[in-house]
C-alpha atoms as a PDB file:
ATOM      1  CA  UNK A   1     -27.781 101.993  58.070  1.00  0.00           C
ATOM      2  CA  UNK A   2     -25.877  99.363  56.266  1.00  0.00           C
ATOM      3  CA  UNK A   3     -23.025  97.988  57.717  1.00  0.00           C
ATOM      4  CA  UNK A   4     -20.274  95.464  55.643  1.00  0.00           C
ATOM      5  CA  UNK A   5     -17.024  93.901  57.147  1.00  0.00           C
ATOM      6  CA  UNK A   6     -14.296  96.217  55.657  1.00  0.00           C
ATOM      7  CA  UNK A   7     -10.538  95.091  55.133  1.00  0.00           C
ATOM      8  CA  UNK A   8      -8.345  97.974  54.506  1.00  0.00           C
ATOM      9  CA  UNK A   9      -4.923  98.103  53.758  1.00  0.00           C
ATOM     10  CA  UNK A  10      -4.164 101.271  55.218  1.00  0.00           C
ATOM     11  CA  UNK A  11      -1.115 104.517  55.037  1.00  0.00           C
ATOM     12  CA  UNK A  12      -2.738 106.370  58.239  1.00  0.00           C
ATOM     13  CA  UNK A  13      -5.775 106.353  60.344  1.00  0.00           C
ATOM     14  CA  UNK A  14      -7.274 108.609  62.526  1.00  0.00           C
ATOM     15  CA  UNK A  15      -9.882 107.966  65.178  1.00  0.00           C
ATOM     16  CA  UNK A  16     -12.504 110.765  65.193  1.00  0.00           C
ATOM     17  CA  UNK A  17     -13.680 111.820  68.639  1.00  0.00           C
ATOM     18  CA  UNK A  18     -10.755 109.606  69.883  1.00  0.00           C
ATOM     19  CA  UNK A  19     -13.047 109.701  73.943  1.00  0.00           C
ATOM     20  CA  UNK A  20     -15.344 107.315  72.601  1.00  0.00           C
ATOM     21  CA  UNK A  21     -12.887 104.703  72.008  1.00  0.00           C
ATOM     22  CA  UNK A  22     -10.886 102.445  74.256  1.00  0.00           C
ATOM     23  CA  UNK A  23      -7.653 101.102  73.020  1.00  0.00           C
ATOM     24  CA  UNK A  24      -6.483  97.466  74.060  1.00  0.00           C
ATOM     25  CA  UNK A  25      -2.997  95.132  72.572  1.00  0.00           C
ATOM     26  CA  UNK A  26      -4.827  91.902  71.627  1.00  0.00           C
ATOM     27  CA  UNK A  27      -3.225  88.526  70.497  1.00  0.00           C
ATOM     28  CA  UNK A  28      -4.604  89.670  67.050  1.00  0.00           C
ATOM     29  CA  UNK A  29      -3.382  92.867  66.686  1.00  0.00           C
ATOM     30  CA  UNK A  30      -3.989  96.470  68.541  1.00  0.00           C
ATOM     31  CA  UNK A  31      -7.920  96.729  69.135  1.00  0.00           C
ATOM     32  CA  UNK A  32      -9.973  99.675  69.360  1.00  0.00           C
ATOM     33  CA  UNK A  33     -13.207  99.327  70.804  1.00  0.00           C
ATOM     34  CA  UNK A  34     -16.296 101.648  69.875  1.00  0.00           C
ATOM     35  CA  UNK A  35     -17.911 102.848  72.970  1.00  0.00           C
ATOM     36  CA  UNK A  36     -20.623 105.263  71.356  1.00  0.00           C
ATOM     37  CA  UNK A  37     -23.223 106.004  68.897  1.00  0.00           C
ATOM     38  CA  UNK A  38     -22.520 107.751  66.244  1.00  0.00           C
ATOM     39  CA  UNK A  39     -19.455 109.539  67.010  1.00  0.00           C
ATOM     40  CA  UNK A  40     -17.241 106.753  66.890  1.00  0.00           C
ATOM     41  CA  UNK A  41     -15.455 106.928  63.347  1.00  0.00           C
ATOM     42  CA  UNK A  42     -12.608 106.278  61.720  1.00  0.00           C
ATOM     43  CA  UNK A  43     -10.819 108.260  59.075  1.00  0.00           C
ATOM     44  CA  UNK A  44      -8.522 106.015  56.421  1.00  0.00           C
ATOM     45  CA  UNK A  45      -6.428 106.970  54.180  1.00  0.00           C
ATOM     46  CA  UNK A  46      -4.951 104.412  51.452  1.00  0.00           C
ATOM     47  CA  UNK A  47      -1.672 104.295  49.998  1.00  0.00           C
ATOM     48  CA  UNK A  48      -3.053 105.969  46.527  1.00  0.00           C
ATOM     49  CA  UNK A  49      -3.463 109.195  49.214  1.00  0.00           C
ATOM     50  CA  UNK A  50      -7.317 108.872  49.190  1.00  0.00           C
ATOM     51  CA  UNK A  51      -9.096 109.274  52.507  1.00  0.00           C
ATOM     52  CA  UNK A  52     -12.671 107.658  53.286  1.00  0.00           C
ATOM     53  CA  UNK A  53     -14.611 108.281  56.353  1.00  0.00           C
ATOM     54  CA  UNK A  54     -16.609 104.983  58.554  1.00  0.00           C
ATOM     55  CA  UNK A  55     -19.205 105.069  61.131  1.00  0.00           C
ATOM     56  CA  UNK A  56     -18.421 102.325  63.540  1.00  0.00           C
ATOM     57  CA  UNK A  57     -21.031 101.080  65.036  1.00  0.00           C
ATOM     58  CA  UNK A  58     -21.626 101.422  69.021  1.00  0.00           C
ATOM     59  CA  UNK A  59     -19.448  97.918  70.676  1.00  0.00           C
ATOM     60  CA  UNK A  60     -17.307  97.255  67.593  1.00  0.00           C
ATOM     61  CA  UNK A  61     -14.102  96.448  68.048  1.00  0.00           C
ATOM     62  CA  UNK A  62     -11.774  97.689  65.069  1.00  0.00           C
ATOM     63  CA  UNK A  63      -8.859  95.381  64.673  1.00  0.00           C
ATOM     64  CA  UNK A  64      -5.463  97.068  63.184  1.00  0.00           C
ATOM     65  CA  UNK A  65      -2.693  94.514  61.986  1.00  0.00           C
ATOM     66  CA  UNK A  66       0.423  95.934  60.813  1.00  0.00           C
ATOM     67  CA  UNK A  67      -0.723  97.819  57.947  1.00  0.00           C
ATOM     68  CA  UNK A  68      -4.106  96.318  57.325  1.00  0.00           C
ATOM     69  CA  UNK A  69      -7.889  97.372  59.563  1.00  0.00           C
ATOM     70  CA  UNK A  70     -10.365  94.907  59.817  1.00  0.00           C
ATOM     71  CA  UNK A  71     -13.878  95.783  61.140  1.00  0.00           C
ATOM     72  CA  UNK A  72     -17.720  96.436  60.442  1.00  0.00           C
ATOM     73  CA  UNK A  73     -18.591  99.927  59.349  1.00  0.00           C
ATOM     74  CA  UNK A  74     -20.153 102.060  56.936  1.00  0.00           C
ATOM     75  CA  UNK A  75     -18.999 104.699  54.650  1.00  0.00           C
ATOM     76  CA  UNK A  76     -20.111 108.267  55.669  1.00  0.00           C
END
């Protein structure tokens, strides 16, 4: 698996299997933390209405300022 640092500027997101991750308000933003392999991901969708799916890996945290996501993931 190859994971990159994704920024995404972002309409709606959706947490997949939303019991394997914890939610937290950080100084940064609202963090999401991924607490298992490989059923933490993350389902994007840009303002040009197309929707991408990320694995997350396992102890990520996904950072989600305003309307922009920052974290390390692949596509699925």
């Amino acid at each position: 698996m190859v994971f990159s640092f994704q920024i995404i500027k972002f309409e709606m997101i959706s947490f997949v299997q939303s019991t394997y991750w914890s939610q937290s308000i950080g100084d940064k933003g609202i963090l999401y933390k991924s607490l298992k392999d490989p059923y933490s991901k993350l389902i994007i969708q840009s303002s040009s209405n197309s929707k991408k799916l990320f694995h997350v890996p396992k102890d990520r945290t996904v950072i989600v300022v305003n309307d922009v996501v920052h974290f390390l993931g692949e596509l699925v």
